[in-house]
N, C-alpha and C. Protein backbone atom coordinates (compact mmCIF):
# COMPACT_ATOMS: atom_id res chain seq x y z
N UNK A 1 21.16 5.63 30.92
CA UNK A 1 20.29 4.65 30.29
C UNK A 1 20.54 4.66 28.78
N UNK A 2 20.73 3.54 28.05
CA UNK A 2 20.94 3.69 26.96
C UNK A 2 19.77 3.35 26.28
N UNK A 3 19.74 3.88 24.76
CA UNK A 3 18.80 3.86 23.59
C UNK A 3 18.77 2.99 22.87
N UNK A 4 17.95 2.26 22.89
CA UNK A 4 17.44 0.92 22.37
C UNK A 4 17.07 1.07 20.90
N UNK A 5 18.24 1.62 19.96
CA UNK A 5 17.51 2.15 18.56
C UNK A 5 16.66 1.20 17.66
N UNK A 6 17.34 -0.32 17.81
CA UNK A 6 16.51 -1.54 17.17
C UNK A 6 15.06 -1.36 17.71
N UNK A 7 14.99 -1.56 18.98
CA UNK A 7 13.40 -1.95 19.46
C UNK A 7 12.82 -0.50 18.88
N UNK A 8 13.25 1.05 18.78
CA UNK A 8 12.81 2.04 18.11
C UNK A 8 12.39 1.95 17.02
N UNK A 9 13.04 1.16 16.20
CA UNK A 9 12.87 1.31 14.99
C UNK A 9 11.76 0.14 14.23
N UNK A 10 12.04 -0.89 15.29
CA UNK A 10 10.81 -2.16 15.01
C UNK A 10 9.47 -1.48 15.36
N UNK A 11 9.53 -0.56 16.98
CA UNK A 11 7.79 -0.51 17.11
C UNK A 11 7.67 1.13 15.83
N UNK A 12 8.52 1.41 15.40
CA UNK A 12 8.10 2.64 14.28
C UNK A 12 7.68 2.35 12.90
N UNK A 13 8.67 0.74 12.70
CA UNK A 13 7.91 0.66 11.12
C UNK A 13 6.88 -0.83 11.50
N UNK A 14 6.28 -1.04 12.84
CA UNK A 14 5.84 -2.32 12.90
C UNK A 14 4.15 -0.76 12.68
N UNK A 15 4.29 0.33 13.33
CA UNK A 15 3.10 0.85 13.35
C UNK A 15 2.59 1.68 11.91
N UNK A 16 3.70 1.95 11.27
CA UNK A 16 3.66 2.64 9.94
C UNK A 16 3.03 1.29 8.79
N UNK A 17 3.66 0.16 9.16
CA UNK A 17 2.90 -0.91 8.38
C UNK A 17 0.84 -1.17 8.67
N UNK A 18 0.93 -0.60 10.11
CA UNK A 18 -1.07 -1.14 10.50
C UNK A 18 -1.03 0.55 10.13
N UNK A 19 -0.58 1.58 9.92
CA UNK A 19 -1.24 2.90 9.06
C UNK A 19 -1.61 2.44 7.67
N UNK A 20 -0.29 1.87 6.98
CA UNK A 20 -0.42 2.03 5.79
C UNK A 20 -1.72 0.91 5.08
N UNK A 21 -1.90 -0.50 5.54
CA UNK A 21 -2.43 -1.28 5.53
C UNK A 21 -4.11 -0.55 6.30
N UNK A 22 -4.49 0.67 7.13
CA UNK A 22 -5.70 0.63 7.70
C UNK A 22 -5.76 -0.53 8.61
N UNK A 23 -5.18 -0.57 9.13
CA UNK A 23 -5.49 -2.16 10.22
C UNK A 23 -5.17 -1.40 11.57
N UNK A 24 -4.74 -0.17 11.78
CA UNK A 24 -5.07 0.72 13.15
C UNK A 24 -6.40 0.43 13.65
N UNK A 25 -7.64 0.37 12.81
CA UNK A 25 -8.55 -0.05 13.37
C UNK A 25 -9.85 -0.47 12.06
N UNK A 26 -11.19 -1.34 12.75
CA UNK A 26 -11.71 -1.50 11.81
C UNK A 26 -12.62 -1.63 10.90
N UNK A 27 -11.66 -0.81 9.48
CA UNK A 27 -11.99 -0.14 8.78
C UNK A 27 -12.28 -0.74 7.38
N UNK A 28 -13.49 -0.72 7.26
CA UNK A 28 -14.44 -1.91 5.95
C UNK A 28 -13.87 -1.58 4.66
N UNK A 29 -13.41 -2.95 4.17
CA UNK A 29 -13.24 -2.82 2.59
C UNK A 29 -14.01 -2.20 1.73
N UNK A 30 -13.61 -2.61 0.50
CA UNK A 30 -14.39 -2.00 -0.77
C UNK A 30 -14.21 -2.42 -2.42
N UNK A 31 -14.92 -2.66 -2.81
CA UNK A 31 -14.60 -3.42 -4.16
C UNK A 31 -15.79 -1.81 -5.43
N UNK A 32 -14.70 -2.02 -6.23
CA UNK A 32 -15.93 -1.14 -7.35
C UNK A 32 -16.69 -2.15 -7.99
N UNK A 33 -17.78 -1.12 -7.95
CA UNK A 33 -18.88 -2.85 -8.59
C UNK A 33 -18.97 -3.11 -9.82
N UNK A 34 -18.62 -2.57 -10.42
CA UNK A 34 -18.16 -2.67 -11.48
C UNK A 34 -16.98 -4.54 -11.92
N UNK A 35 -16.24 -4.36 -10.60
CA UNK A 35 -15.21 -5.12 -10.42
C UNK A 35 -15.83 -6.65 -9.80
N UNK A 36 -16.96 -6.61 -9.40
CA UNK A 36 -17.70 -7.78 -8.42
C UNK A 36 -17.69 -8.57 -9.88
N UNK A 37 -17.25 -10.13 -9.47
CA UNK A 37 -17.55 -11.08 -10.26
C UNK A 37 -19.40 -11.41 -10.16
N UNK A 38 -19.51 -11.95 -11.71
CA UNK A 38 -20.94 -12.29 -11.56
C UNK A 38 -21.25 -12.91 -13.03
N UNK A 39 -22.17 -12.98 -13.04
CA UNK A 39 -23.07 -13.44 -14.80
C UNK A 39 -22.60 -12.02 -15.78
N UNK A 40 -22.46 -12.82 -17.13
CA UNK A 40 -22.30 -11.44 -18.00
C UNK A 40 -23.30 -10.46 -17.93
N UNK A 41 -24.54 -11.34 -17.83
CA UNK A 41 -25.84 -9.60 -17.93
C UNK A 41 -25.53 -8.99 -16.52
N UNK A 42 -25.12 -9.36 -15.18
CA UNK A 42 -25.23 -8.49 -14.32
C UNK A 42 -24.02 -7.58 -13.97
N UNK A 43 -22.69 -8.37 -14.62
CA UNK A 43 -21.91 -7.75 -14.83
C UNK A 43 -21.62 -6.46 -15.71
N UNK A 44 -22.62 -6.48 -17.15
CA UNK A 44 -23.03 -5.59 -17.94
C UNK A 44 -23.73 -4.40 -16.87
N UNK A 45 -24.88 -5.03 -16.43
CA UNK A 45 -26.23 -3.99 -16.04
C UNK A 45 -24.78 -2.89 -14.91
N UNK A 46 -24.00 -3.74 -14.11
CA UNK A 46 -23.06 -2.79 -12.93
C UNK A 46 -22.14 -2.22 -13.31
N UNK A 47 -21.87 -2.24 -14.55
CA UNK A 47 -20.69 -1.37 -15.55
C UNK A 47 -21.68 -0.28 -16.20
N UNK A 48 -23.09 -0.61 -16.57
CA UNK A 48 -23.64 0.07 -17.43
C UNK A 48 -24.17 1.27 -16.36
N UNK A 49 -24.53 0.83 -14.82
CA UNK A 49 -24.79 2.07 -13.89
C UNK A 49 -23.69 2.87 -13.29
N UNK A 50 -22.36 2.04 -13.42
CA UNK A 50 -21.15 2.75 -13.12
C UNK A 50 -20.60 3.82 -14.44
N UNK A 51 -21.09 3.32 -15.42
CA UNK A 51 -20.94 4.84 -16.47
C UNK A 51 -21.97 5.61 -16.03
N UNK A 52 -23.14 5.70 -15.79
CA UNK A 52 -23.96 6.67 -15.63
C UNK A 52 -23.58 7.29 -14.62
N UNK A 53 -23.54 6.96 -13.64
CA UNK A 53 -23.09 7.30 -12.61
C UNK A 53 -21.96 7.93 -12.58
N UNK A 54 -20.90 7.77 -13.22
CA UNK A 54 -19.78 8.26 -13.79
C UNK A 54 -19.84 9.70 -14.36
N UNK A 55 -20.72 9.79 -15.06
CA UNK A 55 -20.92 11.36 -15.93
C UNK A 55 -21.23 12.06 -14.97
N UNK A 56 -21.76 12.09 -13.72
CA UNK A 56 -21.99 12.45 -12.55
C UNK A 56 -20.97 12.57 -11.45
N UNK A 57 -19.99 12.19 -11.92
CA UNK A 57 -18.58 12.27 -10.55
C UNK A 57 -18.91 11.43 -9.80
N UNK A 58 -19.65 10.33 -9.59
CA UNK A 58 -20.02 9.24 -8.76
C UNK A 58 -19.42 7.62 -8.81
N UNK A 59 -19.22 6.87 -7.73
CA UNK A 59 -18.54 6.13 -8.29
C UNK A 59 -19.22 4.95 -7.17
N UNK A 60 -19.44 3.49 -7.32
CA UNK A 60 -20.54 2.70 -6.57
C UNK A 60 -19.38 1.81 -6.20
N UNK A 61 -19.95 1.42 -4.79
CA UNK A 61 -18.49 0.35 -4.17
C UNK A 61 -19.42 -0.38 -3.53
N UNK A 62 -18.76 -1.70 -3.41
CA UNK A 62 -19.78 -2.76 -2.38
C UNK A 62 -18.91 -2.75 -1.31
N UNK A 63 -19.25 -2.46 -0.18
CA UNK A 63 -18.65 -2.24 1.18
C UNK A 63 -18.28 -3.68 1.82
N UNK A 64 -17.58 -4.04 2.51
CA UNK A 64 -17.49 -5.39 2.86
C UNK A 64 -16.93 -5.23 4.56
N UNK A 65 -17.53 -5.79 5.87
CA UNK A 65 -16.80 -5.83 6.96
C UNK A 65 -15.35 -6.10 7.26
N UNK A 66 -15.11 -5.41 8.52
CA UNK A 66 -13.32 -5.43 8.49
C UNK A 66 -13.22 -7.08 8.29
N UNK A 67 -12.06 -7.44 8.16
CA UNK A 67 -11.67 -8.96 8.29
C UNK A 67 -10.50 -9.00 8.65
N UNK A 68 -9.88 -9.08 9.68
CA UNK A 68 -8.14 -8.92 10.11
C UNK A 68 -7.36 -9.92 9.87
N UNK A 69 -7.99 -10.96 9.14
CA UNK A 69 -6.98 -12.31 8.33
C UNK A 69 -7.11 -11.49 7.46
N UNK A 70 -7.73 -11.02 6.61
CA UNK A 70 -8.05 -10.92 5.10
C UNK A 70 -7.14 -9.62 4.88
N UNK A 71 -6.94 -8.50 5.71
CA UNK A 71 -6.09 -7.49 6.02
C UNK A 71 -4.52 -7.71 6.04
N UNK A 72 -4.69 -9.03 6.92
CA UNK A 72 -3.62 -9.05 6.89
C UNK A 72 -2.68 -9.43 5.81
N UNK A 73 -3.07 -10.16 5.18
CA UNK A 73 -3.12 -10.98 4.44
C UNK A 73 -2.90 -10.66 2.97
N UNK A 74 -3.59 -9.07 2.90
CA UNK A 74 -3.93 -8.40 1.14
C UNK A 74 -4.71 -8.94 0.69
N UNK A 75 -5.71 -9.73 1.16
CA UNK A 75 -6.92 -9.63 0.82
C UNK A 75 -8.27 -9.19 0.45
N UNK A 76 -7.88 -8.20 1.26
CA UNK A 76 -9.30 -7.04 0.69
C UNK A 76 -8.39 -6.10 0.51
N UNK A 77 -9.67 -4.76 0.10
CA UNK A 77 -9.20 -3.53 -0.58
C UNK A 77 -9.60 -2.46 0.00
N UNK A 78 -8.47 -2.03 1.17
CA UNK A 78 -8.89 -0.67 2.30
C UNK A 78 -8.99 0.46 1.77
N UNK A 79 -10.57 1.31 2.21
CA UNK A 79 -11.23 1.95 1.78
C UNK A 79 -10.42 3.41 2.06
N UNK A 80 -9.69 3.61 3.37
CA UNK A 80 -8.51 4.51 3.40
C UNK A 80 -7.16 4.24 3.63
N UNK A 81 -6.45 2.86 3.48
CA UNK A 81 -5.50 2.32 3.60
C UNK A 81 -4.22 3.06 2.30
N UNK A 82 -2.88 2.59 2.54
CA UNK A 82 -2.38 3.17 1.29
C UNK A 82 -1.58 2.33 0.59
N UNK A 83 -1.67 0.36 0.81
CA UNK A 83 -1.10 -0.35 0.44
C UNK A 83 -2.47 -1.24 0.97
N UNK A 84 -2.53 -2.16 0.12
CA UNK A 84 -3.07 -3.57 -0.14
C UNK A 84 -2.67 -4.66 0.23
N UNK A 85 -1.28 -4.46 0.33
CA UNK A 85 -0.34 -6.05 -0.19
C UNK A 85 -0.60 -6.72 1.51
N UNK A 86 -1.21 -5.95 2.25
CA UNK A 86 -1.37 -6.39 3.26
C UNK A 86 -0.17 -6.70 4.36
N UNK A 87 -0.54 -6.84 5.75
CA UNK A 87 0.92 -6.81 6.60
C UNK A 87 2.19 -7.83 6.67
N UNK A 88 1.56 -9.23 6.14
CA UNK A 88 2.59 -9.80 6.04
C UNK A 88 3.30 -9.63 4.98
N UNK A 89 2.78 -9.31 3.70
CA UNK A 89 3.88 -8.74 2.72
C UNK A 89 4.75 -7.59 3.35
N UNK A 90 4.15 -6.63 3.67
CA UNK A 90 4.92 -5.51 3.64
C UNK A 90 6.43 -5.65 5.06
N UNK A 91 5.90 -6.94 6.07
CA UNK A 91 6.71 -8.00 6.65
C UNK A 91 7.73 -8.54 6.31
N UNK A 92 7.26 -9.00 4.76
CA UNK A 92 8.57 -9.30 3.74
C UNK A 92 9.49 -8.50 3.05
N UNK A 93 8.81 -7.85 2.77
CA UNK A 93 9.52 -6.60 2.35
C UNK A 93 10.38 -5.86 3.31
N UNK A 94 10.05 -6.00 4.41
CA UNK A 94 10.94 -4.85 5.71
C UNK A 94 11.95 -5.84 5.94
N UNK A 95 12.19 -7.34 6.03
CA UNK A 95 13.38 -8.02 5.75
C UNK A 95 13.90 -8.38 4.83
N UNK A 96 13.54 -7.99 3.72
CA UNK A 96 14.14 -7.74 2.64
C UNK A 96 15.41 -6.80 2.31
N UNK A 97 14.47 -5.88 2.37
CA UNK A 97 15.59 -4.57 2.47
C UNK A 97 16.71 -4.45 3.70
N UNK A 98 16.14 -5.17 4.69
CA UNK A 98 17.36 -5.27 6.36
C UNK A 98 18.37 -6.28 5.45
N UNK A 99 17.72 -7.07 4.74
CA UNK A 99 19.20 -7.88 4.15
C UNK A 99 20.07 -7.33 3.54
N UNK A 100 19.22 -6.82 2.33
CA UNK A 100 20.03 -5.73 1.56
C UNK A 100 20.74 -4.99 2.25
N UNK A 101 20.48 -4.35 3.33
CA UNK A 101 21.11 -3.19 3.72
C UNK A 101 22.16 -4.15 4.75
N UNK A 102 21.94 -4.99 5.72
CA UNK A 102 22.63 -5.69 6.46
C UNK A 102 24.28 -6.32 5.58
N UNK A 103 24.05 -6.98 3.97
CA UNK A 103 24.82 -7.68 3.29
C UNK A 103 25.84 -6.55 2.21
N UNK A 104 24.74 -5.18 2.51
CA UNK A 104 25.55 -4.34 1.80
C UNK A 104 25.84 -4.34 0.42
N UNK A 105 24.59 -5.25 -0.39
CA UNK A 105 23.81 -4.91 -1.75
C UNK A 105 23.70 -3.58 -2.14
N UNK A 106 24.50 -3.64 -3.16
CA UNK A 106 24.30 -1.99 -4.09
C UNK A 106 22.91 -1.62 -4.73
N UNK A 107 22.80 -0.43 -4.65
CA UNK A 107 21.74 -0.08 -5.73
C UNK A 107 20.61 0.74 -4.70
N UNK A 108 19.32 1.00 -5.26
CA UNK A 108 18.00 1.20 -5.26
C UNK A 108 17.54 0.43 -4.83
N UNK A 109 16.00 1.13 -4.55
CA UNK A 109 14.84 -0.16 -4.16
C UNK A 109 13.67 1.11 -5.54
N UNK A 110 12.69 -0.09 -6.18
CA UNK A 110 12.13 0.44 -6.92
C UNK A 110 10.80 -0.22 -6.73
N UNK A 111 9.51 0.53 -6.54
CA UNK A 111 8.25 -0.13 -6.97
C UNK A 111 7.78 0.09 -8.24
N UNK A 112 6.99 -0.79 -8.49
CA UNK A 112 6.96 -0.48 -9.82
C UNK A 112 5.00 -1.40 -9.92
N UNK A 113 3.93 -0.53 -10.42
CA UNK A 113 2.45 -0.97 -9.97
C UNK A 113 2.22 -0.50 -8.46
N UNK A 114 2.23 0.43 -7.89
CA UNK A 114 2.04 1.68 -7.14
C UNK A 114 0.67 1.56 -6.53
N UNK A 115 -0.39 1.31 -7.04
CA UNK A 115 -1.51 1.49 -6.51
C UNK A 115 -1.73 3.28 -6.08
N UNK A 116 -1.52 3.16 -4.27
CA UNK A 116 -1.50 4.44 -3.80
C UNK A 116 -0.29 4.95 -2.80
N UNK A 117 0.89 3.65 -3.54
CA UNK A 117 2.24 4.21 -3.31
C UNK A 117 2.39 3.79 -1.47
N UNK A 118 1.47 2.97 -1.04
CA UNK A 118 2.37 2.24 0.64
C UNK A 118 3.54 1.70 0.33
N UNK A 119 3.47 0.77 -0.48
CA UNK A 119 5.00 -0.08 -0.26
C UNK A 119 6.07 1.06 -0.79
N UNK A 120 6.18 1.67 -1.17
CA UNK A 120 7.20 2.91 -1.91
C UNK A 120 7.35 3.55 -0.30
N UNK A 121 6.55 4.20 0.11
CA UNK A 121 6.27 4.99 1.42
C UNK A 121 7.18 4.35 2.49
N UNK A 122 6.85 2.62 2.50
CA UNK A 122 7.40 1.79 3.62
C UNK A 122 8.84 2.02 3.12
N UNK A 123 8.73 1.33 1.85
CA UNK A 123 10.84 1.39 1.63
C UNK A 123 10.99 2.84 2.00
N UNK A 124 11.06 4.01 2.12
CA UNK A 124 11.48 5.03 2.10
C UNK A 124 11.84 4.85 3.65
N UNK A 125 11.02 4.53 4.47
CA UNK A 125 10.91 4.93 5.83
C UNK A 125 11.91 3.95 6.31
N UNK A 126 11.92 3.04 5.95
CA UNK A 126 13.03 1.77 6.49
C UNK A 126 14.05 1.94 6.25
N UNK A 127 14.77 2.93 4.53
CA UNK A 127 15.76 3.65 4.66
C UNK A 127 16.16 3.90 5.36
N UNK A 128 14.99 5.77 5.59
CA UNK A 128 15.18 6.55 6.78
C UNK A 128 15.65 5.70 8.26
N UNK A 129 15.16 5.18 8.57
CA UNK A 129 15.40 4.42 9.73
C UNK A 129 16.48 3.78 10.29
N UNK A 130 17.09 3.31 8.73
CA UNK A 130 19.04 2.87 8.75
C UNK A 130 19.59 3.95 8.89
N UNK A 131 18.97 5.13 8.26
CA UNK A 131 19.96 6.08 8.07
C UNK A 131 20.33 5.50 6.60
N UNK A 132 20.11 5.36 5.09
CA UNK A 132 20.48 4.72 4.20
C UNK A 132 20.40 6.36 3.40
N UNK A 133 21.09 6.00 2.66
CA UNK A 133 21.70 6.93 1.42
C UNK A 133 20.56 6.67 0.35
N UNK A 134 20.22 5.32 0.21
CA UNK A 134 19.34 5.31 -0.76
C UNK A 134 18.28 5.54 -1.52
N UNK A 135 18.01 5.70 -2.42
CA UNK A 135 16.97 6.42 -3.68
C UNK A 135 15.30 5.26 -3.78
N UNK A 136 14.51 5.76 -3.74
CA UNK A 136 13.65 4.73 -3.82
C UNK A 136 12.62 5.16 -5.27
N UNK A 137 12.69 4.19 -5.92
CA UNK A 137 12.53 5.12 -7.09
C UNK A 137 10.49 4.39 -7.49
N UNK A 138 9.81 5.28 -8.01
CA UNK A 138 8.31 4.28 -7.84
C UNK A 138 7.88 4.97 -9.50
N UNK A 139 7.53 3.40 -10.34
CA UNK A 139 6.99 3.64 -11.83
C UNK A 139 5.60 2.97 -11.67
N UNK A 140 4.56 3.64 -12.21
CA UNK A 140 3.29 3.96 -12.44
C UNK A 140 2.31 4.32 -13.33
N UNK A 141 2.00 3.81 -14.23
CA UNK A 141 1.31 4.59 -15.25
C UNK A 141 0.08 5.44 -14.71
N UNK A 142 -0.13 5.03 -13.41
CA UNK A 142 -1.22 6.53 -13.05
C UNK A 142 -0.89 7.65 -12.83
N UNK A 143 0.94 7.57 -12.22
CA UNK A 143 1.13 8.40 -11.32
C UNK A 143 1.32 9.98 -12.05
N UNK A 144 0.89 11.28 -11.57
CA UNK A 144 1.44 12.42 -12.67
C UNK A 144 2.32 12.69 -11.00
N UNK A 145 3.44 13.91 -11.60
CA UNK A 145 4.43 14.04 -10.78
C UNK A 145 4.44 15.32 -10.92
N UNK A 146 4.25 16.28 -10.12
CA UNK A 146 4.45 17.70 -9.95
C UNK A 146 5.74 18.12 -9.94
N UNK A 147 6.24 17.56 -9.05
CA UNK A 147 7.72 17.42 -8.65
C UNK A 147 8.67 16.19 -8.34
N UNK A 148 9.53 15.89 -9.55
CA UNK A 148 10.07 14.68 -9.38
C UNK A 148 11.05 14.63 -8.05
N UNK A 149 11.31 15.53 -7.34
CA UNK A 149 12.44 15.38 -6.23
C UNK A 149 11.88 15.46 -5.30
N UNK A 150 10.12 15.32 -4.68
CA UNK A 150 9.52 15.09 -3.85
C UNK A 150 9.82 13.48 -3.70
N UNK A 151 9.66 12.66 -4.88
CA UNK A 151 9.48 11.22 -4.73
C UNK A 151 10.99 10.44 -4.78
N UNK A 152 11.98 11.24 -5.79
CA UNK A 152 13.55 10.76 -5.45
C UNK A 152 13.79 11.04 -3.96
N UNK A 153 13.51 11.69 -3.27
CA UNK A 153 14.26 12.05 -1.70
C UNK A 153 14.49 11.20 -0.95
């Protein structure tokens, strides 16, 4: 019987995309309230309880029900998810890189605005998955780096 490595490799990064996205199951957004649009005074008064709250290690979120368009989509903001951009981006992105790698485009893949580092995670794995040589390189002004050859690998 032979090994079907394509269909392997579609249901491996079709499931690593509903990990990274939180869309395994569902799991309610979150906005800092701070961040909720509104009137300047109420926008003031929810910045002014998010510092207090702040000196306290506390931090206030408005919870919002799953929405699996809105998921999909990068529409909302998953409360344990590790990419945003939602599944059909990260869709684009996984044929993206099959081109690249299919047409035999030189170079890297680089993210660059990280958030909590899914789409970096996904290119890595879709590498892995060719079997690719390539470096995935991720710039961040949040990010601190213990070890830079954890994230070159």
């Amino acid at each position: 019987m032979a090994i079907d490595y394509e269909s392997l490799r579609s249901d491996y990064l079709d499931l690593l995309k509903k990990y990274l996205t939180a869309s395994l199951y569902p799991e309610s957004g979150h906005s800092p309230i701070e961040a909720i649009p509104g009137s300047r005074t109420s926008r003031f008064v929810r910045r002014a309880f998010a510092r207090t709250f702040g000196i306290f290690n506390y931090k206030l979120y408005r919870t919002t029900p799953f929405n699996a368009e809105k998921r999909e989509r990068g529409r909302d903001w998953p409360c344990f998810g590790y990419s945003m951009i939602g599944l059909k981006r990260l869709s684009n992105l996984q044929e993206c890189i099959q081109t690249v790698l299919r047409e035999n485009v030189p170079g890297d893949l680089i993210e660059t605005g990280a958030w909590r580092g899914g789409a970096c995670i996904f290119m890595r794995a879709i590498l892995r998955a060719y079997d690719s040589g390539r470096t995935v390189w991720v710039a961040d002004s949040s990010i601190v780096l213990d070890d830079a050859d954890d994230f070159a690998a």
